[in-house]
PDB file of N, CA and C in Angstrom:
ATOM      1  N   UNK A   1      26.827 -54.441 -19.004  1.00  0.00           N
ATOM      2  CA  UNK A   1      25.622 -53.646 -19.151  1.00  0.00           C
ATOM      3  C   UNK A   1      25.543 -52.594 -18.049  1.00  0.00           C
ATOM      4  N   UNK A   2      25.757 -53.281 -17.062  1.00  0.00           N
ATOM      5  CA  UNK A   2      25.944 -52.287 -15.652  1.00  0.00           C
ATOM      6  C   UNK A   2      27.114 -50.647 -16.063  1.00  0.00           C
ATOM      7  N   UNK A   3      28.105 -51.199 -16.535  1.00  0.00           N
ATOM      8  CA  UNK A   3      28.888 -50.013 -17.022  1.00  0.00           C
ATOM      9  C   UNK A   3      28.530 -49.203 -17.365  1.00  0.00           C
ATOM     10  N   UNK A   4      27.697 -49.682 -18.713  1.00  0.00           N
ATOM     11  CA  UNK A   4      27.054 -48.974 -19.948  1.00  0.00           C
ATOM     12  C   UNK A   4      26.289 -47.405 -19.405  1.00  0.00           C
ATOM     13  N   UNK A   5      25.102 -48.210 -18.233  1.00  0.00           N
ATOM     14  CA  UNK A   5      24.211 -47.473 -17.719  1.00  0.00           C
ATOM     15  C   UNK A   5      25.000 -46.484 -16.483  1.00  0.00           C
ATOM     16  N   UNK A   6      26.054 -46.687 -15.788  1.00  0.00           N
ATOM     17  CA  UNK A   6      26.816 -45.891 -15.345  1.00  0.00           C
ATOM     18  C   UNK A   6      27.585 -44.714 -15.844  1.00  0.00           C
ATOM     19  N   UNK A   7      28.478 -45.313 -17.070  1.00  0.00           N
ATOM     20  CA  UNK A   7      29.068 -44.324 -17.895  1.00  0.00           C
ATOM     21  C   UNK A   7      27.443 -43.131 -18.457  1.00  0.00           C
ATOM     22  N   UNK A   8      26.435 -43.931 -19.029  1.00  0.00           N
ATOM     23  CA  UNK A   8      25.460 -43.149 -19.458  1.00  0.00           C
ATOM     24  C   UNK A   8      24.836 -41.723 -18.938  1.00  0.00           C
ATOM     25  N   UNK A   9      24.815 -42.329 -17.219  1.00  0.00           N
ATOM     26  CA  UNK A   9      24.386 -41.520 -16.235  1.00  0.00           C
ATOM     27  C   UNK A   9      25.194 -40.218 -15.914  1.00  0.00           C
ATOM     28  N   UNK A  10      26.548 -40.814 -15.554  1.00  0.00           N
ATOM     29  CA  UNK A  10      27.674 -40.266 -15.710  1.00  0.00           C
ATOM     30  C   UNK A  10      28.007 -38.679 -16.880  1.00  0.00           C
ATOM     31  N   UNK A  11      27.468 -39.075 -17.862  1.00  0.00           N
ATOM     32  CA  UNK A  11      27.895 -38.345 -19.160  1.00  0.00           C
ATOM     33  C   UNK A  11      26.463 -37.304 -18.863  1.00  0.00           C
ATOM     34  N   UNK A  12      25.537 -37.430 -18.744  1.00  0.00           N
ATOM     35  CA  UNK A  12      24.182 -36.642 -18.552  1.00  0.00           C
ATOM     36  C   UNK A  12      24.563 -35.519 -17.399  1.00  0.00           C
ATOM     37  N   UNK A  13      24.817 -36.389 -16.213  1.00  0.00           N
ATOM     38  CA  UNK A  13      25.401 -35.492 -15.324  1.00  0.00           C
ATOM     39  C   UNK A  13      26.522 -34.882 -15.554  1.00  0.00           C
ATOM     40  N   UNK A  14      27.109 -34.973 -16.502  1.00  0.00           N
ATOM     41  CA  UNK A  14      28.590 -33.780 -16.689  1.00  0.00           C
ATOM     42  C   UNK A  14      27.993 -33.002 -17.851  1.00  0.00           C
ATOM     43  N   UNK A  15      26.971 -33.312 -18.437  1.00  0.00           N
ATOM     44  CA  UNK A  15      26.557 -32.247 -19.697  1.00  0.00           C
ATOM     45  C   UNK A  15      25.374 -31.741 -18.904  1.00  0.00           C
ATOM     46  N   UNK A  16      24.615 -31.649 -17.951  1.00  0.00           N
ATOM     47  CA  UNK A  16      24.049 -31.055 -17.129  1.00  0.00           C
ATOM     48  C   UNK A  16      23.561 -30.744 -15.773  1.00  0.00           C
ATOM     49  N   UNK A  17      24.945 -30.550 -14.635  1.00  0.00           N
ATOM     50  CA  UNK A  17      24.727 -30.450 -13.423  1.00  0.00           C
ATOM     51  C   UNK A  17      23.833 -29.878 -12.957  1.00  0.00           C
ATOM     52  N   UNK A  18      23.606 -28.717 -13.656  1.00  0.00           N
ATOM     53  CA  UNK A  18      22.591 -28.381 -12.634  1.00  0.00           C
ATOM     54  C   UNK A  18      21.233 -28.674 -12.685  1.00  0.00           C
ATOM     55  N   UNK A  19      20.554 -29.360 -13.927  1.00  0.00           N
ATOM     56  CA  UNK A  19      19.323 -29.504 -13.988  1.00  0.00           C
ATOM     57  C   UNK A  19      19.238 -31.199 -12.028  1.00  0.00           C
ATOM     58  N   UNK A  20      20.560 -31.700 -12.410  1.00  0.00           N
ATOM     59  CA  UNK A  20      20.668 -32.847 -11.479  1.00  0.00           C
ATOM     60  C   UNK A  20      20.515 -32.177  -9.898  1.00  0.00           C
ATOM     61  N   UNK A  21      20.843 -31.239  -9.891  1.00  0.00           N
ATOM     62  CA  UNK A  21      21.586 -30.102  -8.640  1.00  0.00           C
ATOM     63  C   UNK A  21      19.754 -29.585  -8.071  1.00  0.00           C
ATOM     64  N   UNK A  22      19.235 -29.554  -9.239  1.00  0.00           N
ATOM     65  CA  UNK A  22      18.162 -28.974  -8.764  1.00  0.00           C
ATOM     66  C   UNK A  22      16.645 -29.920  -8.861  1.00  0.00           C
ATOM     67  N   UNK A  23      16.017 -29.920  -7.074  1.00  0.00           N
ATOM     68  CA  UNK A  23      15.107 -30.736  -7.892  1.00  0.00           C
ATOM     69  C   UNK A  23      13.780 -30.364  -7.860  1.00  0.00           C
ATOM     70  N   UNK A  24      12.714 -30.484  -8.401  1.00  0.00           N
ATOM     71  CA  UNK A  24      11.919 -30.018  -9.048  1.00  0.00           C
ATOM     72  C   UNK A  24      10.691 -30.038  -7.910  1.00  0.00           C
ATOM     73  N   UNK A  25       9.731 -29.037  -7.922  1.00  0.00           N
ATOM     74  CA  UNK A  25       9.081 -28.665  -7.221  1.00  0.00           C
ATOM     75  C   UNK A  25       7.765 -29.179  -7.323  1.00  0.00           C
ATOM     76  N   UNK A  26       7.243 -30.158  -7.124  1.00  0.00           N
ATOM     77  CA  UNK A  26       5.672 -30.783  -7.278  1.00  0.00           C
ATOM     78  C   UNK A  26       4.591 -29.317  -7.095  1.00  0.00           C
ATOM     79  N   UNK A  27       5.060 -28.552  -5.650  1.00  0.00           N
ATOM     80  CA  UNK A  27       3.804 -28.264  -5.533  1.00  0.00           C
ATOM     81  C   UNK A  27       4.328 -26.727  -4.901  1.00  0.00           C
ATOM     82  N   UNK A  28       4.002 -25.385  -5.610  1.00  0.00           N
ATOM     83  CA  UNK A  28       4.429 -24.393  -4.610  1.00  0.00           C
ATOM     84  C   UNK A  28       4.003 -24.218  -3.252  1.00  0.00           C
ATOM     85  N   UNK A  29       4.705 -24.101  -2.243  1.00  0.00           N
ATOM     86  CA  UNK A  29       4.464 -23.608  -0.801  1.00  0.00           C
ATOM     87  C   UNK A  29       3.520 -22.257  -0.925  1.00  0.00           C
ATOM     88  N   UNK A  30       2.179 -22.628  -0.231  1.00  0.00           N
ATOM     89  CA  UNK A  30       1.549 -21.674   0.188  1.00  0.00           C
ATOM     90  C   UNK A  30       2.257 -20.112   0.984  1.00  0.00           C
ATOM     91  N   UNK A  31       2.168 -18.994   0.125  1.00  0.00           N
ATOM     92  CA  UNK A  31       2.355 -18.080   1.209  1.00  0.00           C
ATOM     93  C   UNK A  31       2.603 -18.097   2.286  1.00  0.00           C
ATOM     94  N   UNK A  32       3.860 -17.313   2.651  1.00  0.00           N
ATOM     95  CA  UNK A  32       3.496 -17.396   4.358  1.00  0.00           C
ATOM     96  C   UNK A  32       2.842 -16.264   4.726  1.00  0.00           C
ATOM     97  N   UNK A  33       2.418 -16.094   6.316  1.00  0.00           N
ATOM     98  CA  UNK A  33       1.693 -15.246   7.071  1.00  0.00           C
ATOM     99  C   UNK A  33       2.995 -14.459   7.060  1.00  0.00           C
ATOM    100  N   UNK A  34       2.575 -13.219   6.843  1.00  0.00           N
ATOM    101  CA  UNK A  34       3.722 -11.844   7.346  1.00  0.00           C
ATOM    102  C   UNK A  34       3.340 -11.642   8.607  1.00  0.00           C
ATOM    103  N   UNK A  35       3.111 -11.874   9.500  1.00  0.00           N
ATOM    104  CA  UNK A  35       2.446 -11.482  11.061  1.00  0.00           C
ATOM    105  C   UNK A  35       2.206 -13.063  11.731  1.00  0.00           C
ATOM    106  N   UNK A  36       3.014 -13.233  12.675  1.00  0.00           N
ATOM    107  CA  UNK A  36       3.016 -14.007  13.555  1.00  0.00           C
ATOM    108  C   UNK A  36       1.926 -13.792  14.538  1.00  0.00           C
ATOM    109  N   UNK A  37       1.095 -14.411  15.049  1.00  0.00           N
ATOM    110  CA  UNK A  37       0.045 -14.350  15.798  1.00  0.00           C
ATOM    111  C   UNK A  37      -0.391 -15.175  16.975  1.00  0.00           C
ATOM    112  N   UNK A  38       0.075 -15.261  18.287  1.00  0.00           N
ATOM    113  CA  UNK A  38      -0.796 -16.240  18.742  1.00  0.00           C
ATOM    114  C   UNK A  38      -2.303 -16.779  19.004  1.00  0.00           C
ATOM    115  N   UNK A  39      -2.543 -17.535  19.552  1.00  0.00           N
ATOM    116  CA  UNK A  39      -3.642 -18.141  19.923  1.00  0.00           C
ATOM    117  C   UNK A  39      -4.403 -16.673  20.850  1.00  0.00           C
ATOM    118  N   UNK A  40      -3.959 -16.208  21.596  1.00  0.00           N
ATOM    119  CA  UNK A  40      -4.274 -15.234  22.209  1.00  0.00           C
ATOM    120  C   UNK A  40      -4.636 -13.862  21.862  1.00  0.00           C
ATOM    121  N   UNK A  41      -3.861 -13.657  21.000  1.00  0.00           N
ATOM    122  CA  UNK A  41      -3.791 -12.539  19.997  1.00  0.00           C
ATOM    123  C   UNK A  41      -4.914 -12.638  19.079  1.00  0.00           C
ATOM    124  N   UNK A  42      -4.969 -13.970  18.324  1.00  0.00           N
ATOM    125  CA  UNK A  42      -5.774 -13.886  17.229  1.00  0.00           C
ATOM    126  C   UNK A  42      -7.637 -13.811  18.070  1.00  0.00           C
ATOM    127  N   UNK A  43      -7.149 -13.924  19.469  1.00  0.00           N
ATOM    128  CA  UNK A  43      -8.618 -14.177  20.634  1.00  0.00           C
ATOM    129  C   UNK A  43      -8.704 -12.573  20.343  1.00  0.00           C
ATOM    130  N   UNK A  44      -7.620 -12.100  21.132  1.00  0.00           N
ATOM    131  CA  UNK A  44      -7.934 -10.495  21.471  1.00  0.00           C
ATOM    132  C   UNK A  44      -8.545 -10.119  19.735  1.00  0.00           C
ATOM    133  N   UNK A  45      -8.016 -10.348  19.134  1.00  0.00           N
ATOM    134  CA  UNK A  45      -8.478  -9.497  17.856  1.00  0.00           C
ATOM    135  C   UNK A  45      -9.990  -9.788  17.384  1.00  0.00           C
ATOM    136  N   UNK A  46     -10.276 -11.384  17.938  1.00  0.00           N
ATOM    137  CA  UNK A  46     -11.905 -11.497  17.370  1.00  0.00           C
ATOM    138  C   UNK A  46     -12.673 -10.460  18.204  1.00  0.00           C
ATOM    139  N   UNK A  47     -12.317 -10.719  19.544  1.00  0.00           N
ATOM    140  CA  UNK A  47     -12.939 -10.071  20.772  1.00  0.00           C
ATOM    141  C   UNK A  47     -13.490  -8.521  20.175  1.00  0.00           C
ATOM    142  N   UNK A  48     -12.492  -7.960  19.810  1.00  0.00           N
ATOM    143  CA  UNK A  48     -12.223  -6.430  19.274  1.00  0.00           C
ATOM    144  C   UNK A  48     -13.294  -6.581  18.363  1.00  0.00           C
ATOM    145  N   UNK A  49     -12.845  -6.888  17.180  1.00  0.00           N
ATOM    146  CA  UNK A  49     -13.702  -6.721  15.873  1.00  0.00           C
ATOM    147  C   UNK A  49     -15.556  -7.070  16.066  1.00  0.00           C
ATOM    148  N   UNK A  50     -15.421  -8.143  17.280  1.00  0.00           N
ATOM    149  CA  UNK A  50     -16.596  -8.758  16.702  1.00  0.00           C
ATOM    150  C   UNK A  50     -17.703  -7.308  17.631  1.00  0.00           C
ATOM    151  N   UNK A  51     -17.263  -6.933  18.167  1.00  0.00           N
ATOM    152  CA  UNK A  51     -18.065  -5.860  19.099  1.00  0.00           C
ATOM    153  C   UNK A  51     -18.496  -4.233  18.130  1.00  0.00           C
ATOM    154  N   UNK A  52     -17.242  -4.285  17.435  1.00  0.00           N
ATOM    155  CA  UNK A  52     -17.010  -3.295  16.231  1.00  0.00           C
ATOM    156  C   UNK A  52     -18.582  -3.729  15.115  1.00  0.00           C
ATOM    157  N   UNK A  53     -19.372  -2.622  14.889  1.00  0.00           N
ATOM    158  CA  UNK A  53     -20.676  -3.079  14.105  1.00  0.00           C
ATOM    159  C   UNK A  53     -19.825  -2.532  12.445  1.00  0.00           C
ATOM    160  N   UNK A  54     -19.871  -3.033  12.010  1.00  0.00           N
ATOM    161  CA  UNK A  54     -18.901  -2.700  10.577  1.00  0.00           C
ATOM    162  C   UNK A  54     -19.379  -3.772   9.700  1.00  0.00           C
ATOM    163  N   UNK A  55     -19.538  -3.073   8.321  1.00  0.00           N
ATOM    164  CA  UNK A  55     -20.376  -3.755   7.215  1.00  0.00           C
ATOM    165  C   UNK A  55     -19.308  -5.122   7.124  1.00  0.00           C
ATOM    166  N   UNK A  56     -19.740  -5.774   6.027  1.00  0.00           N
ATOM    167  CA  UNK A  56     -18.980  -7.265   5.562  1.00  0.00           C
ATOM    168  C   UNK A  56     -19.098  -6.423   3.987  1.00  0.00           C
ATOM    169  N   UNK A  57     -17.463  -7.820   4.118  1.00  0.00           N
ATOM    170  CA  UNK A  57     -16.884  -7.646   2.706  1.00  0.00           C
ATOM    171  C   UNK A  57     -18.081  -8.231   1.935  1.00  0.00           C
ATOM    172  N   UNK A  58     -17.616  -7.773   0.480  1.00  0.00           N
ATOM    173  CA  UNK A  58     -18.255  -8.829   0.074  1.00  0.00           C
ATOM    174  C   UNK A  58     -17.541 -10.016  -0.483  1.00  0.00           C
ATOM    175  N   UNK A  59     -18.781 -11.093  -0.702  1.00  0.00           N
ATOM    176  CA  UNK A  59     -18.561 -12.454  -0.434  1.00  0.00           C
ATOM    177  C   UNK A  59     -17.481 -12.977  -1.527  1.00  0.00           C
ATOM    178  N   UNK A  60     -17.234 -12.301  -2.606  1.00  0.00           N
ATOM    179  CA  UNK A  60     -16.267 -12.589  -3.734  1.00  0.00           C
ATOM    180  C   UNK A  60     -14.855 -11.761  -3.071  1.00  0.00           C
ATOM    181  N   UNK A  61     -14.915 -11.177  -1.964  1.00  0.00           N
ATOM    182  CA  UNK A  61     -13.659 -10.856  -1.502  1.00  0.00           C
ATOM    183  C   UNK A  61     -12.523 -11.893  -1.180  1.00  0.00           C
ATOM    184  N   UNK A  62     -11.007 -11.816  -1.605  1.00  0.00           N
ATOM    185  CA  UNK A  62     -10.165 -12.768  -1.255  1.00  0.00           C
ATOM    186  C   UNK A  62     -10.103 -12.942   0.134  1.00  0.00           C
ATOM    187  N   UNK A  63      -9.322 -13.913   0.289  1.00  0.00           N
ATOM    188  CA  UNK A  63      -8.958 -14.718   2.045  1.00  0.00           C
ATOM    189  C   UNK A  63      -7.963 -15.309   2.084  1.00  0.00           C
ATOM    190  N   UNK A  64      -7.043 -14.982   1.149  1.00  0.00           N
ATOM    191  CA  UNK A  64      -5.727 -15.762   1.166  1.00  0.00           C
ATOM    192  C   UNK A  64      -4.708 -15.443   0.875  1.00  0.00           C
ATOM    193  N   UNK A  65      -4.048 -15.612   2.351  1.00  0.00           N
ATOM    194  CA  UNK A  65      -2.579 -15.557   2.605  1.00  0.00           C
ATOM    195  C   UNK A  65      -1.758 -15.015   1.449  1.00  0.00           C
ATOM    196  N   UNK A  66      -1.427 -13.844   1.399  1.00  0.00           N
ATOM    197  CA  UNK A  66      -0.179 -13.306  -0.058  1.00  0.00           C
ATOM    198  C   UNK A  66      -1.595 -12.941  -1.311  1.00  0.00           C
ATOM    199  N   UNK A  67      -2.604 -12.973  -1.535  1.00  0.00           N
ATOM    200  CA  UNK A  67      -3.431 -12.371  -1.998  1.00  0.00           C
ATOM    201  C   UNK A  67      -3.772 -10.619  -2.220  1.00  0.00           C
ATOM    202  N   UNK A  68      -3.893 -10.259  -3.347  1.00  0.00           N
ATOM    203  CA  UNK A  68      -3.939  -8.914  -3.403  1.00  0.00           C
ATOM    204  C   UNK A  68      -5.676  -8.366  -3.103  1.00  0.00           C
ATOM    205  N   UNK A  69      -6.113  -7.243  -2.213  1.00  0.00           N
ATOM    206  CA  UNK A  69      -6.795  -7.089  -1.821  1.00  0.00           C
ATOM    207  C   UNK A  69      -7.327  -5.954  -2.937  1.00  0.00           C
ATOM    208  N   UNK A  70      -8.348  -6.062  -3.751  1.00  0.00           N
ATOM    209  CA  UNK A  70      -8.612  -4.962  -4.721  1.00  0.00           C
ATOM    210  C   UNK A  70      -9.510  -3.707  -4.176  1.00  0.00           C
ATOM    211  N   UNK A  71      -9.490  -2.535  -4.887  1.00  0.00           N
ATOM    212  CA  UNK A  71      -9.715  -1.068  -4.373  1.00  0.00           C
ATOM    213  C   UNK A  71     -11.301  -1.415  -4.105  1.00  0.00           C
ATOM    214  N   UNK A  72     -12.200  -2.236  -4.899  1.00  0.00           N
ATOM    215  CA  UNK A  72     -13.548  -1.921  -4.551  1.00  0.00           C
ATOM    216  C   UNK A  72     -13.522  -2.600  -2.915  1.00  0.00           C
ATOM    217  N   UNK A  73     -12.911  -3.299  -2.197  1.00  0.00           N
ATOM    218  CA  UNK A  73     -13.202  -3.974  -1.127  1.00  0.00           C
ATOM    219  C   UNK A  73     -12.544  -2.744   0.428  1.00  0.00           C
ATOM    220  N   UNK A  74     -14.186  -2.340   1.145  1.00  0.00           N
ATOM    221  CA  UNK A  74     -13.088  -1.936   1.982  1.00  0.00           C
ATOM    222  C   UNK A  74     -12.314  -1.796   3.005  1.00  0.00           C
ATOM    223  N   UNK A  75     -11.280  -1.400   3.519  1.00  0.00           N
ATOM    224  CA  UNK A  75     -10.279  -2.068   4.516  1.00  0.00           C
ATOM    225  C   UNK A  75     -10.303  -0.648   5.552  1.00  0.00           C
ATOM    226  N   UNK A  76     -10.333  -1.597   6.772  1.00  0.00           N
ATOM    227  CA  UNK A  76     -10.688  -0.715   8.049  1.00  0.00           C
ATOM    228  C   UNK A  76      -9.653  -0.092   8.968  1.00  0.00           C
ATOM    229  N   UNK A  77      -9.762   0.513   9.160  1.00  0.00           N
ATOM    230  CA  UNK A  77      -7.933   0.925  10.383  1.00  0.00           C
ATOM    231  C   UNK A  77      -8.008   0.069  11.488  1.00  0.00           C
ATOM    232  N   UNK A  78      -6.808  -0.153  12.074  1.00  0.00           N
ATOM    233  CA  UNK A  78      -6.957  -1.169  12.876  1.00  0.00           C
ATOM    234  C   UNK A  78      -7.475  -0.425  14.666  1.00  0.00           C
ATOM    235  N   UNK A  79      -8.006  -0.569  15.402  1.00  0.00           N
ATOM    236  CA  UNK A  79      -8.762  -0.377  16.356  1.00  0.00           C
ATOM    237  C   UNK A  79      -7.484  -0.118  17.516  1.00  0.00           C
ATOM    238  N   UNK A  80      -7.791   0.851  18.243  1.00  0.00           N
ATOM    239  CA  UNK A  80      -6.790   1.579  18.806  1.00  0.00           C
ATOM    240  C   UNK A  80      -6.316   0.319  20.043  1.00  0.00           C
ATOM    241  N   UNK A  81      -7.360  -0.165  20.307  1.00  0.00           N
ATOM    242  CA  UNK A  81      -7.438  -1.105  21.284  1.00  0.00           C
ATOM    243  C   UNK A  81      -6.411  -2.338  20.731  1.00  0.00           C
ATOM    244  N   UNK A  82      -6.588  -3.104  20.100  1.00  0.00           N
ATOM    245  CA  UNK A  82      -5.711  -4.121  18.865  1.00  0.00           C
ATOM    246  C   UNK A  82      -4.261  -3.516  18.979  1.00  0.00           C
ATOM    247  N   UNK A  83      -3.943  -2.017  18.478  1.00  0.00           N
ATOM    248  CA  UNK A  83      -2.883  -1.817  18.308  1.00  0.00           C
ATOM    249  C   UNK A  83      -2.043  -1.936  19.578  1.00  0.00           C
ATOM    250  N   UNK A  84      -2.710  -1.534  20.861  1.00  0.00           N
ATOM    251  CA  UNK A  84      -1.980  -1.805  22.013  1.00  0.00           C
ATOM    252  C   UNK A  84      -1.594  -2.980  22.447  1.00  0.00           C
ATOM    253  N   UNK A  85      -2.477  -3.990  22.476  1.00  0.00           N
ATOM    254  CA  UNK A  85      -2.317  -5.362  22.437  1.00  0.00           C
ATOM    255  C   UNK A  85      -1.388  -6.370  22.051  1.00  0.00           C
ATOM    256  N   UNK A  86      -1.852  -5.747  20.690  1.00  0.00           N
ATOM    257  CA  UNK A  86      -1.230  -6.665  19.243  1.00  0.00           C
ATOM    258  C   UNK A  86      -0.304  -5.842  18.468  1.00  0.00           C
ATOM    259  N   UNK A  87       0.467  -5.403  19.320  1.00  0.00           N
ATOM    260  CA  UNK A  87       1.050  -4.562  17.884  1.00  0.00           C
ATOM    261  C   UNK A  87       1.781  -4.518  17.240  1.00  0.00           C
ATOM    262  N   UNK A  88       2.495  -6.265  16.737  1.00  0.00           N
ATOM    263  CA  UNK A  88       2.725  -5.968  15.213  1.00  0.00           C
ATOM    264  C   UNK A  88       1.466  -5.880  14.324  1.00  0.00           C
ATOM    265  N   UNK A  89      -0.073  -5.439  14.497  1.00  0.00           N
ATOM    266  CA  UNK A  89      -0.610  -5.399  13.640  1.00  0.00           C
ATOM    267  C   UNK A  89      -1.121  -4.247  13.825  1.00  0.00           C
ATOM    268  N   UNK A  90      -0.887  -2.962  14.605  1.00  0.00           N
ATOM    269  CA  UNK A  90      -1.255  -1.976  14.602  1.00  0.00           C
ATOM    270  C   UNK A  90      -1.163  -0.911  13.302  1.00  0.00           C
ATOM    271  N   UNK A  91      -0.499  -1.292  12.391  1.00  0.00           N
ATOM    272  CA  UNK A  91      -0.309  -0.659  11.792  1.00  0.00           C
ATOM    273  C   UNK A  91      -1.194  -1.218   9.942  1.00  0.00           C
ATOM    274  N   UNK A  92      -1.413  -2.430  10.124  1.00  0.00           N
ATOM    275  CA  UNK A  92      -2.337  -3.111   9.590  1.00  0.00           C
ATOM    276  C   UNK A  92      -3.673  -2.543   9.554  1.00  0.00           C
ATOM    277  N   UNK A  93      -4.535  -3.087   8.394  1.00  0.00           N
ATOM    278  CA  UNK A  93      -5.618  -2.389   7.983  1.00  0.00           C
ATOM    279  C   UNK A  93      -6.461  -4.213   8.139  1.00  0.00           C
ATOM    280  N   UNK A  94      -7.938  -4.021   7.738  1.00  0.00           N
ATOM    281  CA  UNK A  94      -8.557  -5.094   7.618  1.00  0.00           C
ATOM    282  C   UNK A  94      -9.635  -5.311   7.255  1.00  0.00           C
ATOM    283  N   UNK A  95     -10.687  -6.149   6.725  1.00  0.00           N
ATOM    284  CA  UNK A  95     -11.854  -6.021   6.717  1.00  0.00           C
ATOM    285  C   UNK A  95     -12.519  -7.313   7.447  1.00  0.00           C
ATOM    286  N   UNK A  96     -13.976  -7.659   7.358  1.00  0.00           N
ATOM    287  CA  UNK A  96     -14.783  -8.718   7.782  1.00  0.00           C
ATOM    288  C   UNK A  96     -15.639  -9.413   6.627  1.00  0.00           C
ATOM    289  N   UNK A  97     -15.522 -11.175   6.950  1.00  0.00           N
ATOM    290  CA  UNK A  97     -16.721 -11.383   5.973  1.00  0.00           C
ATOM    291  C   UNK A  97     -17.534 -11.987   7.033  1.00  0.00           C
ATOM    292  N   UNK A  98     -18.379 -12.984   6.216  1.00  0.00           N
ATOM    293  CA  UNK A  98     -19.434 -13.890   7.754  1.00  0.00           C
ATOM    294  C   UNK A  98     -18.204 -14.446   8.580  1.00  0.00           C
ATOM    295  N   UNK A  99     -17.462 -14.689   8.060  1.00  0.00           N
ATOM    296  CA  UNK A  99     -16.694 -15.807   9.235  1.00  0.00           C
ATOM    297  C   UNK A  99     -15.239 -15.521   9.378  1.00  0.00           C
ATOM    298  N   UNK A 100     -14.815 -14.489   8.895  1.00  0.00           N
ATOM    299  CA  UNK A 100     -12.944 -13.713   9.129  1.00  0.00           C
ATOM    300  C   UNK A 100     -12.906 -13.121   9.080  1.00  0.00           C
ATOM    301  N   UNK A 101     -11.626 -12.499   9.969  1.00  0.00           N
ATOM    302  CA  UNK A 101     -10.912 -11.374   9.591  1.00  0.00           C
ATOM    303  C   UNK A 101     -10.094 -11.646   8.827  1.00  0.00           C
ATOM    304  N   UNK A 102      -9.604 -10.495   8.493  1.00  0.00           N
ATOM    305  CA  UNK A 102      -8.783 -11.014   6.982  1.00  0.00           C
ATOM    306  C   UNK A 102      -7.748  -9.411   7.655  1.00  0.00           C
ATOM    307  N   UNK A 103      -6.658  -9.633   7.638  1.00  0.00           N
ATOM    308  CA  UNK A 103      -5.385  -8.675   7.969  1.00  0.00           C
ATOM    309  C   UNK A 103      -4.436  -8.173   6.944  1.00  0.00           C
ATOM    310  N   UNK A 104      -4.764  -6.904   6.399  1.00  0.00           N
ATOM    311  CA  UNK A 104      -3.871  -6.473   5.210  1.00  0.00           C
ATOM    312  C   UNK A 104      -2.782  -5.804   5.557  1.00  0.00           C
ATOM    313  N   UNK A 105      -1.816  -6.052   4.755  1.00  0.00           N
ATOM    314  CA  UNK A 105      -0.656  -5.234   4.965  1.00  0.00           C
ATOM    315  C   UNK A 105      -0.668  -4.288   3.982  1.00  0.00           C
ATOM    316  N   UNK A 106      -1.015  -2.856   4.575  1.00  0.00           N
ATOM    317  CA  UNK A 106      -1.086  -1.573   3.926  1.00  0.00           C
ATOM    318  C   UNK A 106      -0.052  -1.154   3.160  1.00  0.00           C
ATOM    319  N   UNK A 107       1.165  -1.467   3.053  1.00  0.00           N
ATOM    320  CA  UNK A 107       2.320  -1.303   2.259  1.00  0.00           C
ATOM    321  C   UNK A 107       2.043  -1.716   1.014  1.00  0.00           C
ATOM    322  N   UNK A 108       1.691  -3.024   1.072  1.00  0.00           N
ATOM    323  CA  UNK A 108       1.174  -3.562  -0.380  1.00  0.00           C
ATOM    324  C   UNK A 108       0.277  -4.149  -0.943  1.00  0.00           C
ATOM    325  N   UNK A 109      -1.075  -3.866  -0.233  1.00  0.00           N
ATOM    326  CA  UNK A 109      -2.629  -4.137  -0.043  1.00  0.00           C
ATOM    327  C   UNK A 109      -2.741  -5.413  -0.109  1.00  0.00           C
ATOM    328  N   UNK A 110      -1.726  -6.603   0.788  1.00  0.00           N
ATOM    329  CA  UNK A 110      -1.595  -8.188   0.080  1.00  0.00           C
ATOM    330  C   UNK A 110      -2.135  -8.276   1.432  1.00  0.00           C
ATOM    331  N   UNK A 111      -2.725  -9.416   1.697  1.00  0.00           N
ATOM    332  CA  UNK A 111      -3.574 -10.271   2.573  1.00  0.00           C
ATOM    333  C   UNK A 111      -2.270 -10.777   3.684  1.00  0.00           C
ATOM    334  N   UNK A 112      -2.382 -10.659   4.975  1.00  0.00           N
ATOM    335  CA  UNK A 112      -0.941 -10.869   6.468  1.00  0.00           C
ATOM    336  C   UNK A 112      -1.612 -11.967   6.831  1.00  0.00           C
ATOM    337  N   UNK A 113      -2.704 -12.179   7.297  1.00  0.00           N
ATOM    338  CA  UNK A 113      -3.718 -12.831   8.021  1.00  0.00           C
ATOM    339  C   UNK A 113      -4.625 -13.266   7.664  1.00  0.00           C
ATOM    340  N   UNK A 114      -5.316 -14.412   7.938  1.00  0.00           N
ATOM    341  CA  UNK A 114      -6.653 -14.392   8.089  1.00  0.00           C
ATOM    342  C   UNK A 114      -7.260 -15.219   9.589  1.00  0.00           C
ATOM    343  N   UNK A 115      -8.125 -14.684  10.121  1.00  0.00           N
ATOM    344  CA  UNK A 115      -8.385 -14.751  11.463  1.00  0.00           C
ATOM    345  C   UNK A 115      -9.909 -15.654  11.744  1.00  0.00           C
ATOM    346  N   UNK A 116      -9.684 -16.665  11.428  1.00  0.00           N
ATOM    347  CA  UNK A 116     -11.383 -17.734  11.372  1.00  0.00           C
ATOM    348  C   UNK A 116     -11.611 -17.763  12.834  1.00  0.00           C
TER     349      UNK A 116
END
């Protein structure tokens, strides 16, 4: 019987390696962050913004990582101050809601950051 179920296995895997080769993904990996940030950085940047008097998104605005940021929402230049600091994000755009920043990458209006 032991054979049986060997040869069986056997024969599946030679009529389809690669489904065996490949294995199946429960759950996609969240986006990654395009912008590395430290602890310090993501300080300097609240510091910046929160002094900045600038409207809030609104509240149906996205916040997530690899998210496309749509035309009605709008996105701020990044603060001359930030860019010196921080500047792989100088070149980054952004907006505010009650409680984030949210860091767009202007190339392809998709969400880099978000800054709680």
């Amino acid at each position: 019987m032991r054979n049986l179920v060997i040869a069986a296995t056997t024969a599946l895997m030679m009529t389809n390696p690669i489904a065996w080769a490949q294995a199946p993904s429960e759950q996609s990996a969240p986006p990654a962050k395009t912008v590395n940030l430290t602890l310090e950085q993501r300080h300097v940047i609240k510091e910046v913004v929160k002094d900045l008097r600038l409207p809030k998104a609104p509240e149906n605005a996205p916040a997530t990582v690899g998210g496309t940021v749509p035309q009605s929402v709008p996105l701020q230049d990044m603060p001359a101050e930030i860019g010196t600091k921080v500047p792989q994000v100088k070149t980054h755009r952004f907006f505010v809601t009650n409680d984030r920043i949210v860091l767009v990458n202007p190339n392809d209006n998709r969400i880099a950051d978000v800054i709680e």
